[in-house]
C-alpha atoms as a PDB file:
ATOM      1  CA  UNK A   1       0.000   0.000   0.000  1.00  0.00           C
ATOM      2  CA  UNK A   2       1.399   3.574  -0.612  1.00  0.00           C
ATOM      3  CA  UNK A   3      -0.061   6.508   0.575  1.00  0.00           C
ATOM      4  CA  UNK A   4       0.341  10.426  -0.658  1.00  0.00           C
ATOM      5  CA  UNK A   5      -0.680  14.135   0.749  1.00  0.00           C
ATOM      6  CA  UNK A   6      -0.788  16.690  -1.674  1.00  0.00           C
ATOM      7  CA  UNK A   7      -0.201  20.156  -1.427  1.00  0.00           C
ATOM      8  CA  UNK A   8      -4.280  21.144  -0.921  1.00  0.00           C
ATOM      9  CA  UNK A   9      -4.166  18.941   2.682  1.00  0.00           C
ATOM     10  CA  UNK A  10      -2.278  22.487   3.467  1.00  0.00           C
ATOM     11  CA  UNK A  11      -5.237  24.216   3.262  1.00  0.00           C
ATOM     12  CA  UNK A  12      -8.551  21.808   5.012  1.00  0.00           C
ATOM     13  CA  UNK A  13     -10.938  24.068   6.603  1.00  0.00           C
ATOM     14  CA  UNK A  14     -11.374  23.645  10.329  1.00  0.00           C
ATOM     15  CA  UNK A  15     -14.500  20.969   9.853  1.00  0.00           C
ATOM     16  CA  UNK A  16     -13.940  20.092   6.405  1.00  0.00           C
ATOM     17  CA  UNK A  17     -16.347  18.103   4.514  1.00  0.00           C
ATOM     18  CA  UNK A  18     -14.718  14.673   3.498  1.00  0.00           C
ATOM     19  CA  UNK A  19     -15.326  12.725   0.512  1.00  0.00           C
ATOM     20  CA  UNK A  20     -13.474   9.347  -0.634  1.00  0.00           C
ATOM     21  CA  UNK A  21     -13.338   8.752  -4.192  1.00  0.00           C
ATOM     22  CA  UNK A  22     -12.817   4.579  -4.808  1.00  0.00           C
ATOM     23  CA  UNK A  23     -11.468   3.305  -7.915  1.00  0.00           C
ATOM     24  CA  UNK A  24     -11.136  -0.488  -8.642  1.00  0.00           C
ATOM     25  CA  UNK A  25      -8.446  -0.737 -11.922  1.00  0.00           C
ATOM     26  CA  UNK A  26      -5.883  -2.307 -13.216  1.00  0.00           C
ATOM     27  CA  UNK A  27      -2.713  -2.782 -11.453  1.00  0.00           C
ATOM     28  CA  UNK A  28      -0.836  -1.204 -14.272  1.00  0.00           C
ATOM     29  CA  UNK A  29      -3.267   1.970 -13.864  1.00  0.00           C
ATOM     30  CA  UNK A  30      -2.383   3.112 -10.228  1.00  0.00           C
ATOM     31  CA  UNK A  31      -0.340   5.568 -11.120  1.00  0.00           C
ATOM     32  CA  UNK A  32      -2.216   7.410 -13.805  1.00  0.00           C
ATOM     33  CA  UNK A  33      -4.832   7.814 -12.187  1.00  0.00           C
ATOM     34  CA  UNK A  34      -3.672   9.502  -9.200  1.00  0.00           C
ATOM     35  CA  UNK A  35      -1.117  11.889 -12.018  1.00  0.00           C
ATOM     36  CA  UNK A  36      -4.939  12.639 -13.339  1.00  0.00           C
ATOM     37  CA  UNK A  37      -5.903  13.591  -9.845  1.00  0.00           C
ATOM     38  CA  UNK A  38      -2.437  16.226  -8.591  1.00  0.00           C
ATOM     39  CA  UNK A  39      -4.646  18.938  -8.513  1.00  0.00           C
ATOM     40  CA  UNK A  40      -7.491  18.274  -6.904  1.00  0.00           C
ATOM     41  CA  UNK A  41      -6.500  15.892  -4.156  1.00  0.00           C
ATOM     42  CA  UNK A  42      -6.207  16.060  -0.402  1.00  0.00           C
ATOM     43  CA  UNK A  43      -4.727  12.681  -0.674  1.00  0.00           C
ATOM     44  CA  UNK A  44      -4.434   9.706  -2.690  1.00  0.00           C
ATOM     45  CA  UNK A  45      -3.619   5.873  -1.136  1.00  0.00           C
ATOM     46  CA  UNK A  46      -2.939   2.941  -3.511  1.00  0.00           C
ATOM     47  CA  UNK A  47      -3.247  -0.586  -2.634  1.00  0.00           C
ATOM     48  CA  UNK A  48      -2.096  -2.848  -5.534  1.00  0.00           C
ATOM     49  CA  UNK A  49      -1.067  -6.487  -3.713  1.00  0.00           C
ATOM     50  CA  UNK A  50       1.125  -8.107  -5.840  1.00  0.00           C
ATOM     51  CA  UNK A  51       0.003 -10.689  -8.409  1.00  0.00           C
ATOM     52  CA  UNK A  52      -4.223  -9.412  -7.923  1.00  0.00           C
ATOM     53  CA  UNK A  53      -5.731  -8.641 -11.036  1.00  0.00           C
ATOM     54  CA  UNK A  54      -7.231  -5.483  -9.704  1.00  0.00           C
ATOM     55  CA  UNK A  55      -5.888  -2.665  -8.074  1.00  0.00           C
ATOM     56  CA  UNK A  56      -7.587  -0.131  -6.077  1.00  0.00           C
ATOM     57  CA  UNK A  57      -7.007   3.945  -5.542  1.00  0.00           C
ATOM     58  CA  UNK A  58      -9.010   5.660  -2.891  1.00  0.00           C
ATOM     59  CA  UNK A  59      -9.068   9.315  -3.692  1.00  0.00           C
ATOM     60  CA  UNK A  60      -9.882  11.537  -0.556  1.00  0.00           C
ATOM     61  CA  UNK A  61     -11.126  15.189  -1.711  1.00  0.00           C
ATOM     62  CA  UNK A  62     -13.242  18.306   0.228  1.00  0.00           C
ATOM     63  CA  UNK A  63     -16.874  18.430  -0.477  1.00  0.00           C
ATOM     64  CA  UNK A  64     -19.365  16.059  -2.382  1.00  0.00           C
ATOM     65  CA  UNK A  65     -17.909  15.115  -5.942  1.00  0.00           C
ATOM     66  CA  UNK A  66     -19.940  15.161  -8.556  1.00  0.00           C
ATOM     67  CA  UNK A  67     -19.710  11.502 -10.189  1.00  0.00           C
ATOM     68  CA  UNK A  68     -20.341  12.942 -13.669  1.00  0.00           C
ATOM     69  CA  UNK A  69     -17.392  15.362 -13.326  1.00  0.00           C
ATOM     70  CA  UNK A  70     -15.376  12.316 -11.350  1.00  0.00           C
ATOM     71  CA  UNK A  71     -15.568   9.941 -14.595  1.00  0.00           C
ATOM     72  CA  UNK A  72     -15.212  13.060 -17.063  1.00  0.00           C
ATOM     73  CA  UNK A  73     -11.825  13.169 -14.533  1.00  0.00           C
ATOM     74  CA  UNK A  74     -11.006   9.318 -15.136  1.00  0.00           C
ATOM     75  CA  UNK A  75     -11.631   9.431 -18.881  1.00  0.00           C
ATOM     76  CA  UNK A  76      -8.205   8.571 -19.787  1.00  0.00           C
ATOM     77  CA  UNK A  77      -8.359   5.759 -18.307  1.00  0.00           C
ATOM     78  CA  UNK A  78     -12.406   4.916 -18.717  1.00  0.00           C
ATOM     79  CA  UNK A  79     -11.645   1.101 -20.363  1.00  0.00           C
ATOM     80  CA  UNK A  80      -9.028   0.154 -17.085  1.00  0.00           C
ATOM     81  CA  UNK A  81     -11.855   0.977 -14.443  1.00  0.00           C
ATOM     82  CA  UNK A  82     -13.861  -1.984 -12.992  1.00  0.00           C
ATOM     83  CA  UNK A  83     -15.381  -0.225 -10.159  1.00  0.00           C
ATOM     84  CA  UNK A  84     -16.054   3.564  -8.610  1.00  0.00           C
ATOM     85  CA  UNK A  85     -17.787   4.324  -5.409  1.00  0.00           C
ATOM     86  CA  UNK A  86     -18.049   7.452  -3.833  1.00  0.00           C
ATOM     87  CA  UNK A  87     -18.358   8.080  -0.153  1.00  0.00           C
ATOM     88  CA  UNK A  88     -18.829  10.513   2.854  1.00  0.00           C
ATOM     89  CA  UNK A  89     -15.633   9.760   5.377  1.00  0.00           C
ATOM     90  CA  UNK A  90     -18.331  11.282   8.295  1.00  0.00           C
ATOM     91  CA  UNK A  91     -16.463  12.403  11.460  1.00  0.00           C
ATOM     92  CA  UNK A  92     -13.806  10.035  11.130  1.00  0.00           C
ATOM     93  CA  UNK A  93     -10.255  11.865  11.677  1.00  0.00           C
ATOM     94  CA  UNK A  94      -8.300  10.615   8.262  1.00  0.00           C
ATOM     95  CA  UNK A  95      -5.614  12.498   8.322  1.00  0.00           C
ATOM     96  CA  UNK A  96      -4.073  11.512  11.746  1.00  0.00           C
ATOM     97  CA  UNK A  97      -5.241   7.807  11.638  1.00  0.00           C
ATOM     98  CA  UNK A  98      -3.615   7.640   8.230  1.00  0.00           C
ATOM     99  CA  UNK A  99      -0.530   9.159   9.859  1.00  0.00           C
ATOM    100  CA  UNK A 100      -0.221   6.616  12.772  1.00  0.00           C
ATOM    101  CA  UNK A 101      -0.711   3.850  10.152  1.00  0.00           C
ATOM    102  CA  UNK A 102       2.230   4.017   8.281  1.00  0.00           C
ATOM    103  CA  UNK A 103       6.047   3.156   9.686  1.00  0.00           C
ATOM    104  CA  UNK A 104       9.247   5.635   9.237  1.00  0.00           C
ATOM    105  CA  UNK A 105       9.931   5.457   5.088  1.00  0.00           C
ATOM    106  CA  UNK A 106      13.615   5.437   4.810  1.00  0.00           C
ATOM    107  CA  UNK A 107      14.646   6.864   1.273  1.00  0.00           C
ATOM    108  CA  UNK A 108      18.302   6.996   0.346  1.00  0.00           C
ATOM    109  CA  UNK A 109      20.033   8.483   3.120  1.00  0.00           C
ATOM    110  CA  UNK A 110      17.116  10.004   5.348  1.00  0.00           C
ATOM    111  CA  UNK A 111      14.245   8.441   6.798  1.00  0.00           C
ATOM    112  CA  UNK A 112      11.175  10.435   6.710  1.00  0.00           C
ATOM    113  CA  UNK A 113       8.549  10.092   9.409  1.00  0.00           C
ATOM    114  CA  UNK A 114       5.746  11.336  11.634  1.00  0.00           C
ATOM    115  CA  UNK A 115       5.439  12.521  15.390  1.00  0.00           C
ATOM    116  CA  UNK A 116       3.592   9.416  15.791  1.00  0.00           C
ATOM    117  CA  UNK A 117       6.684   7.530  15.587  1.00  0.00           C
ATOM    118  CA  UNK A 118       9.398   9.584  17.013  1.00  0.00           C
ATOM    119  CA  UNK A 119       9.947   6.893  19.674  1.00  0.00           C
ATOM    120  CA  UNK A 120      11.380   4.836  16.822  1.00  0.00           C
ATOM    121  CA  UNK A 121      13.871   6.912  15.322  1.00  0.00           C
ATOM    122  CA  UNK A 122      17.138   5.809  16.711  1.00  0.00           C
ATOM    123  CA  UNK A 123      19.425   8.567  14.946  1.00  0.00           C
ATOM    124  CA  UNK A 124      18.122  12.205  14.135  1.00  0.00           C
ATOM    125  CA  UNK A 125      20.648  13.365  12.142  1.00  0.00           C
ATOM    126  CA  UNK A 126      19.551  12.229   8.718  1.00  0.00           C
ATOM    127  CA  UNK A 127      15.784  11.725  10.165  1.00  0.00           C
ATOM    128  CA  UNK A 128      13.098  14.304   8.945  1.00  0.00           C
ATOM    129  CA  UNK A 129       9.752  14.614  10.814  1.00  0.00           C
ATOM    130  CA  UNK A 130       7.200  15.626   8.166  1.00  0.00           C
ATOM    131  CA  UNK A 131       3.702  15.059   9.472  1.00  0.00           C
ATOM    132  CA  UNK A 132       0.768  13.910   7.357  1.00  0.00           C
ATOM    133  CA  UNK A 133      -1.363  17.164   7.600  1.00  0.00           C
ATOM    134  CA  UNK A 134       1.054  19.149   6.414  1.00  0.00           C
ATOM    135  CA  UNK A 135       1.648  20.746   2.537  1.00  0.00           C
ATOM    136  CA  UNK A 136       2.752  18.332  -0.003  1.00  0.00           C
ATOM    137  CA  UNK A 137       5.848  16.514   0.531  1.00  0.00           C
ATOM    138  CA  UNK A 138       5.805  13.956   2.988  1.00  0.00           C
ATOM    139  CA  UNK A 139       8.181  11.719   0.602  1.00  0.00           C
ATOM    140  CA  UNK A 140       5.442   8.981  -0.020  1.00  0.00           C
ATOM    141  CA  UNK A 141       4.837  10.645  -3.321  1.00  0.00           C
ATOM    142  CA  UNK A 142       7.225   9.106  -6.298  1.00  0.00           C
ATOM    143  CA  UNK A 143       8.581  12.546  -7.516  1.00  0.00           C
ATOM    144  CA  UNK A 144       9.713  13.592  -3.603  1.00  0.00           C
ATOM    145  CA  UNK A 145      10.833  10.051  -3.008  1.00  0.00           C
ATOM    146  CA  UNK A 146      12.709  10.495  -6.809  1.00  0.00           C
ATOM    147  CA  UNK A 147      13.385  14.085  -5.927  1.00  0.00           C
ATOM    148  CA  UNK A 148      15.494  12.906  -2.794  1.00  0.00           C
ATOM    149  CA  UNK A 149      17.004   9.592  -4.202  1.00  0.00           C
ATOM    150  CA  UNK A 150      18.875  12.431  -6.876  1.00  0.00           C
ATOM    151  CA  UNK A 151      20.204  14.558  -4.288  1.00  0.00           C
ATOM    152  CA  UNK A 152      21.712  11.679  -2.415  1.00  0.00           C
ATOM    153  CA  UNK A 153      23.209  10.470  -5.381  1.00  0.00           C
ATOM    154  CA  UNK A 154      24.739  14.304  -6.680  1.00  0.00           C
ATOM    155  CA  UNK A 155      25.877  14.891  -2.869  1.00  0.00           C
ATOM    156  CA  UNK A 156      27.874  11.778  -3.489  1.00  0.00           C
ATOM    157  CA  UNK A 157      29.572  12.567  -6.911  1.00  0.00           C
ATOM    158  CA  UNK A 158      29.677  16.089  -6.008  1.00  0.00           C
ATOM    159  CA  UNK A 159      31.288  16.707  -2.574  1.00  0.00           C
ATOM    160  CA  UNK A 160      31.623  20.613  -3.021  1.00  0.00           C
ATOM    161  CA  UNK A 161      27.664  21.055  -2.655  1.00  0.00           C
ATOM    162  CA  UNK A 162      28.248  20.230   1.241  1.00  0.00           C
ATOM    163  CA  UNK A 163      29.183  23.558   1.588  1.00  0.00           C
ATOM    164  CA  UNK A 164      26.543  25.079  -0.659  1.00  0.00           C
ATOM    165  CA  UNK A 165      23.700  27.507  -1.373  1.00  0.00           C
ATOM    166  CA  UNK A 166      20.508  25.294  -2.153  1.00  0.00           C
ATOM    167  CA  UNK A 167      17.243  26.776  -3.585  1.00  0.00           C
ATOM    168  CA  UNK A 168      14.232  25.159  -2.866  1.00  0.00           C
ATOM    169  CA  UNK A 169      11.738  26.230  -5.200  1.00  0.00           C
ATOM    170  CA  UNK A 170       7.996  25.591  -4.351  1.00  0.00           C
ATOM    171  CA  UNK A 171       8.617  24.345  -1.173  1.00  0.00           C
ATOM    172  CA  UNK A 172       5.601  22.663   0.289  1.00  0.00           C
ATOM    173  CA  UNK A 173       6.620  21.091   3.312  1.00  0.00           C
ATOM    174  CA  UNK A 174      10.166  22.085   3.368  1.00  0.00           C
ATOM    175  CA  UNK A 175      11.330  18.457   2.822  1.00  0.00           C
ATOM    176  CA  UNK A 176      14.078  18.717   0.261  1.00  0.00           C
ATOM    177  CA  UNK A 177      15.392  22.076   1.824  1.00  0.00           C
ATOM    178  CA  UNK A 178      15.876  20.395   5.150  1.00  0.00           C
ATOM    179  CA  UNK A 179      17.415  17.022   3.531  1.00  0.00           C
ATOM    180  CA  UNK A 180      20.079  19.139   1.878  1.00  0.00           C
ATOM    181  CA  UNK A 181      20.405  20.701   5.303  1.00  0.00           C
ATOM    182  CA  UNK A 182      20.343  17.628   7.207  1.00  0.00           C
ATOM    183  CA  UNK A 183      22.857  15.928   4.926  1.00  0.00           C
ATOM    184  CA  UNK A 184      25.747  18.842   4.410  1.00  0.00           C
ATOM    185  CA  UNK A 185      26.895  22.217   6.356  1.00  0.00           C
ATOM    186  CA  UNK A 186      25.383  24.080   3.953  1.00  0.00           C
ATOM    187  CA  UNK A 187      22.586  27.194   3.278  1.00  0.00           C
ATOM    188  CA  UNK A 188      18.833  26.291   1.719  1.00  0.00           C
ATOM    189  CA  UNK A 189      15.937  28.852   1.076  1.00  0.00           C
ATOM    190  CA  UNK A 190      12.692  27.738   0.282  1.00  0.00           C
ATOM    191  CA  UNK A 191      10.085  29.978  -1.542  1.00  0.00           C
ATOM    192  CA  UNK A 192       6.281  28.874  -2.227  1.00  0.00           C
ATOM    193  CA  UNK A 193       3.336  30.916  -2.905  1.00  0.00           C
ATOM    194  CA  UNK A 194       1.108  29.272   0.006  1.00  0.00           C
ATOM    195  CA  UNK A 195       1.380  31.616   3.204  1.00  0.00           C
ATOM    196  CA  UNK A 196       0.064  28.266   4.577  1.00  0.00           C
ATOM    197  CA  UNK A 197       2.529  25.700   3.484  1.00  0.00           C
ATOM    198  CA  UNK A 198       5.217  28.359   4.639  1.00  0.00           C
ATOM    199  CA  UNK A 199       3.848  28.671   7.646  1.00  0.00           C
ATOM    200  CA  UNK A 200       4.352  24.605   8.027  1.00  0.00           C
ATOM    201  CA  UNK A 201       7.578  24.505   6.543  1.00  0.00           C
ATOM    202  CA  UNK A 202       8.570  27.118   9.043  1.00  0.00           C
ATOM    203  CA  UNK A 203       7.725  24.853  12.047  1.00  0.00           C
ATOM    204  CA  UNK A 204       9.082  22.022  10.410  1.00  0.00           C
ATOM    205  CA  UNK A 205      12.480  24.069  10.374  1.00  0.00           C
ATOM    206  CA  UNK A 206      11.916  24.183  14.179  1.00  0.00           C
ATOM    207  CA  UNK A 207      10.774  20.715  14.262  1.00  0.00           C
ATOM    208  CA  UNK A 208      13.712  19.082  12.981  1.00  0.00           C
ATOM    209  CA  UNK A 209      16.561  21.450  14.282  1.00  0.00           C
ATOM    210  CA  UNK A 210      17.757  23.102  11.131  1.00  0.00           C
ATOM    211  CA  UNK A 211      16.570  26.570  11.736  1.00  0.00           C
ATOM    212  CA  UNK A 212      20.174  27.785  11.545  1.00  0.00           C
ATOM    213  CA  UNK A 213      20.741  26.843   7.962  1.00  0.00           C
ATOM    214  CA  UNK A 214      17.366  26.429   6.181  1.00  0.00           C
ATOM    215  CA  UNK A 215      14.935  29.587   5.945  1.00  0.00           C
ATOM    216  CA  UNK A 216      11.351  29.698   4.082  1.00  0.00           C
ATOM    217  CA  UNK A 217       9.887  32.889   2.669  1.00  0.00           C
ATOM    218  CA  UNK A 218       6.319  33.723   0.816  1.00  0.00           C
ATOM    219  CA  UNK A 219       6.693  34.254  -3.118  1.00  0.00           C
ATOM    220  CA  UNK A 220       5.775  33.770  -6.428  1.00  0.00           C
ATOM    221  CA  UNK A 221       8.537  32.080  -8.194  1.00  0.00           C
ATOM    222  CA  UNK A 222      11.421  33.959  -8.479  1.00  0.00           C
ATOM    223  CA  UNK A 223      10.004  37.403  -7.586  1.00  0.00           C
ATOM    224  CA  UNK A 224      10.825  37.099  -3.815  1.00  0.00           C
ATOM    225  CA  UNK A 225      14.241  40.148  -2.955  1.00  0.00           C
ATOM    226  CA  UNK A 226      15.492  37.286  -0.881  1.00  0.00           C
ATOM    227  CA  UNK A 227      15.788  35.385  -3.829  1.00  0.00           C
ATOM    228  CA  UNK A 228      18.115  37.564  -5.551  1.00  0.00           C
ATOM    229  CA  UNK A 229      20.184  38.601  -2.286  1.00  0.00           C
ATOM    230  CA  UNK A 230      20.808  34.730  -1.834  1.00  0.00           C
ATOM    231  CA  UNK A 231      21.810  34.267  -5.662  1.00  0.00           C
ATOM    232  CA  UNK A 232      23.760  32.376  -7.161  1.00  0.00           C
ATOM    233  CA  UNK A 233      22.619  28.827  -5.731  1.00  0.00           C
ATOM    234  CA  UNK A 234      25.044  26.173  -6.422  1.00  0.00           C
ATOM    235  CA  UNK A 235      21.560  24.111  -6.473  1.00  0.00           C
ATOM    236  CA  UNK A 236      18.179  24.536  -7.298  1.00  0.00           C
ATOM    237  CA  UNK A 237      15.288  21.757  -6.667  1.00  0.00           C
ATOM    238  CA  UNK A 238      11.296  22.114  -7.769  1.00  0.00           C
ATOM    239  CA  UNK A 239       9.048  19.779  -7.885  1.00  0.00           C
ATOM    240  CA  UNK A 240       5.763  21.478  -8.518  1.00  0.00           C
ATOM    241  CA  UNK A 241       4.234  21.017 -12.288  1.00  0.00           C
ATOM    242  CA  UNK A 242       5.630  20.887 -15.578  1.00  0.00           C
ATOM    243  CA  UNK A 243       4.196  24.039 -17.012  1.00  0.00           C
ATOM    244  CA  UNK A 244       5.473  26.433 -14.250  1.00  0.00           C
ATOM    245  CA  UNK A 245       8.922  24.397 -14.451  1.00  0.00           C
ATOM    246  CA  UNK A 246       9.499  25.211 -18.297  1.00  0.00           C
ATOM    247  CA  UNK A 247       8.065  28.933 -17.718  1.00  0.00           C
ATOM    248  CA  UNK A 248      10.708  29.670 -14.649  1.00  0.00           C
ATOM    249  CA  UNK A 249      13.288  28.248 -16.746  1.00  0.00           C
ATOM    250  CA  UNK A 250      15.099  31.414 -17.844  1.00  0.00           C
ATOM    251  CA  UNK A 251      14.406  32.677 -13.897  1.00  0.00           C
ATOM    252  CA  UNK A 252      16.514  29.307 -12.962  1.00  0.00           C
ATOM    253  CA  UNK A 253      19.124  29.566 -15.485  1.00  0.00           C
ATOM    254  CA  UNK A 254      19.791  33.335 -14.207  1.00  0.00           C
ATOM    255  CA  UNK A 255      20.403  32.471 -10.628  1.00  0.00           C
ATOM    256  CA  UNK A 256      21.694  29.261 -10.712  1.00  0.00           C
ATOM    257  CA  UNK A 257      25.730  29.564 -10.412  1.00  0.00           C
ATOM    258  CA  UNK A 258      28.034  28.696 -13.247  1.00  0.00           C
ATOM    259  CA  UNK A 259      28.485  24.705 -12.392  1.00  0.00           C
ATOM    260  CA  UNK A 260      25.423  24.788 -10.666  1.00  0.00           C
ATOM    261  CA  UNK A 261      23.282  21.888 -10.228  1.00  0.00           C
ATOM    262  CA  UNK A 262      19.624  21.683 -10.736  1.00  0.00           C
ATOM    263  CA  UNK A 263      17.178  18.650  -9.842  1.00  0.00           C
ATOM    264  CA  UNK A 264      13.327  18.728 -11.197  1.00  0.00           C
ATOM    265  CA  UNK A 265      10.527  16.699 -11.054  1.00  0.00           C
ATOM    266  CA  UNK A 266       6.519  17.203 -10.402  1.00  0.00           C
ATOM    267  CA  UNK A 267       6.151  16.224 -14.564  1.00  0.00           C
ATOM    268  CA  UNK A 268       5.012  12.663 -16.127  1.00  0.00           C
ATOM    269  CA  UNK A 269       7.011  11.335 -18.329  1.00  0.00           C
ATOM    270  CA  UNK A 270       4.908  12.854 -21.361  1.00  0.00           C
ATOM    271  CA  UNK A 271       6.081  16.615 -20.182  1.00  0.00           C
ATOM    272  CA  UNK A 272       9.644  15.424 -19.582  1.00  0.00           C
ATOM    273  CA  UNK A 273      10.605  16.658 -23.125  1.00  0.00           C
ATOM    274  CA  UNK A 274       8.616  19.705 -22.960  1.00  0.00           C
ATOM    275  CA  UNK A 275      10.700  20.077 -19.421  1.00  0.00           C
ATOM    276  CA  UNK A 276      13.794  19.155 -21.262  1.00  0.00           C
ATOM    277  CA  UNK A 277      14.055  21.359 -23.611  1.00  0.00           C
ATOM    278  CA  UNK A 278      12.823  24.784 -22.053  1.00  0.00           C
ATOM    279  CA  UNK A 279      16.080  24.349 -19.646  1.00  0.00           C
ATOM    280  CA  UNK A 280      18.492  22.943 -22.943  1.00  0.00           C
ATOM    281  CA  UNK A 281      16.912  26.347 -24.272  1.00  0.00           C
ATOM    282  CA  UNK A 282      18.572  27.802 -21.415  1.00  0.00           C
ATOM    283  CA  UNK A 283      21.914  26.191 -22.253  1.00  0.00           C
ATOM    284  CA  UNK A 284      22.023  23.595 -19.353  1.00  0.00           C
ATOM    285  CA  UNK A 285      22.912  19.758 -20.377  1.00  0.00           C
ATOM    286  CA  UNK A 286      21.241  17.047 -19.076  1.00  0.00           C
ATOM    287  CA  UNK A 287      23.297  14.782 -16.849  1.00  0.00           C
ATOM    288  CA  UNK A 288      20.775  12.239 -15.552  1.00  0.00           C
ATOM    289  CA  UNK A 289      16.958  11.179 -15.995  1.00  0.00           C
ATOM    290  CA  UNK A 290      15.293   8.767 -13.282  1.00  0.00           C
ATOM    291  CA  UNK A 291      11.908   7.385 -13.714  1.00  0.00           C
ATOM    292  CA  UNK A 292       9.352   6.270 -11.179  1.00  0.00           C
ATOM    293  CA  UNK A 293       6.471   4.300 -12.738  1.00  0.00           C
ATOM    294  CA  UNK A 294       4.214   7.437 -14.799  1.00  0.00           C
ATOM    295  CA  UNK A 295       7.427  10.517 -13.368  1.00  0.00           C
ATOM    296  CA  UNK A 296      10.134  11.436 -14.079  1.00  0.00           C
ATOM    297  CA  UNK A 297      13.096  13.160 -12.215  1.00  0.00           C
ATOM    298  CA  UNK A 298      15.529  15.380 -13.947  1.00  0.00           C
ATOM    299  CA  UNK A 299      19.063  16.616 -13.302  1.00  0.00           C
ATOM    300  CA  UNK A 300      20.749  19.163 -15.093  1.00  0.00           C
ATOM    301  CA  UNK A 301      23.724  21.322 -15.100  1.00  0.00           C
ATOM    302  CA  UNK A 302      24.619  24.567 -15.906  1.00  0.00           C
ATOM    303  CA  UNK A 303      28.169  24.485 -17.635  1.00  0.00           C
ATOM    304  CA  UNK A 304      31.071  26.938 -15.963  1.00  0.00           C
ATOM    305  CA  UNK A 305      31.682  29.042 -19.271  1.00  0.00           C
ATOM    306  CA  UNK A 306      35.284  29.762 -19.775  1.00  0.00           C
ATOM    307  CA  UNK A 307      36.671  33.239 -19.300  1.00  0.00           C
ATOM    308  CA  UNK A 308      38.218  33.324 -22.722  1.00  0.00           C
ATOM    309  CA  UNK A 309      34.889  32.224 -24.116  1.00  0.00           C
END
């Protein structure tokens, strides 16, 4: 079973109104259907046992759904449904039993986890409480999870980022900020357009003990002063959505140092090109791709431009 929060669990009203959306599919199907559902989900949970023939996604979202507009949704997909059932949660508290049901997820070097089991984490330094009601990015979700398995692997090959300047951009939670933090000595700045998700990340700097070296502000992409005054990052991580990714491009490029590093992800592996090719525009080169069933992960480099050039 895997289980996701997305970024709109940042913002349930104080009684909200709690509606689960069941799908019965095909194994192979799991992902797509919760790609078809990024923007409208509180959550998403997927239990696919291994050799079943079915499959089944359980979509939680705020207010009654309309089921017209739910299989308009799933049309994509339409011939791989078997059932769909939709459902009032009542006054059951989803969130935080969901939380308590699912153990510490190690993922490369960090293991991500919940206050509910703090008691279990041995070793803090490379552990990263990220609670289940908070904004998106509680690394169940394949592009954080991908996101993070990158980093690990670039902090590896690249030793001089220990001692960076690391832009986080569209934060959410905070999580790959305070992994870079967690795992070197150096500086990360998140930026995200929620005040809400801020405010999160913010406590989750307090949280996990990294307040020193890891600082989230309000913005709109690149916009933020702070931004600029920070500039130039020796790496920049987003993983939002593919069209904001290719638009920010230039934005990136600009403020990303010469040798810089850059890891991306939030797109399916039909916008990877699209992705691609806004940051080639840019003159970056692609140095690695990593794919997670329906996502894809992308690192990149900007190339240190000789002075005789």
């Amino acid at each position: 079973m895997r289980f996701t929060f997305h970024r709109k669990s940042a913002a349930l009203s104080q009684q909200p109104d709690l509606w689960t959306i069941r799908i019965t599919c095909d194994p192979a199907s799991c992902e797509r259907i919760e790609a078809l559902w990024e923007d409208q989900a509180l959550a998403v949970s997927v239990l696919a046992p291994p050799r079943k023939p079915t499959a089944s996604v359980e979509v939680l979202v705020e207010g009654q759904p309309d089921e017209n507009a739910v299989r308009a949704r799933l049309a994509p997909v339409a011939d791989e449904l078997r059932d769909l059932t939709i459902e009032s949660v009542g006054n059951l508290d989803w969130i935080k039993k969901v939380s308590g049901d699912f153990p510490p997820l190690p993922i490369a070097r960090w293991t991500v986890f919940g206050a509910a089991h703090r008691d279990k984490i041995k070793d803090f330094s490379l552990a990263l409480q990220i609670d289940a009601t908070s904004a998106f990015g509680t690394g169940e979700h394949p592009t954080t999870r991908g996101c993070l398995l990158q980093l690990d692997a670039l902090l590896t090959q690249q030793p001089a980022l220990a001692h960076g300047r690391m832009l986080d951009m569209g934060c959410g939670s905070g999580i790959l900020a305070m992994a870079y933090a967690k795992a070197t000595q150096g500086y990360a700045l998140g930026v995200d357009s929620d005040e809400l998700s801020v405010e999160i990340a913010n406590e989750n700097v307090l949280i996990n003990e990294v307040s020193a070296r890891v600082s989230f502000i309000v913005g709109l992409g690149y916009a933020p002063p702070k931004v600029a005054q920070d500039a130039p990052f020796d790496l920049i991580m987003s993983n939002i959505f593919a069209q904001p990714l290719c638009e920010m491009a230039p934005d990136l490029n600009s403020h990303l140092k010469p040798g810089g590093w850059v890891i991306l992800s939030g797109l399916l592996l039909e916008q990877e090109e699209a992705v691609r090719n806004a940051h080639l525009a840019q003159g970056l080169t692609l140095e690695n791709v990593l794919h997670i069933g329906e996502w894809s992960i992308l690192t990149l480099r900007r190339p240190i431009v000789s002075p005789l050039a």
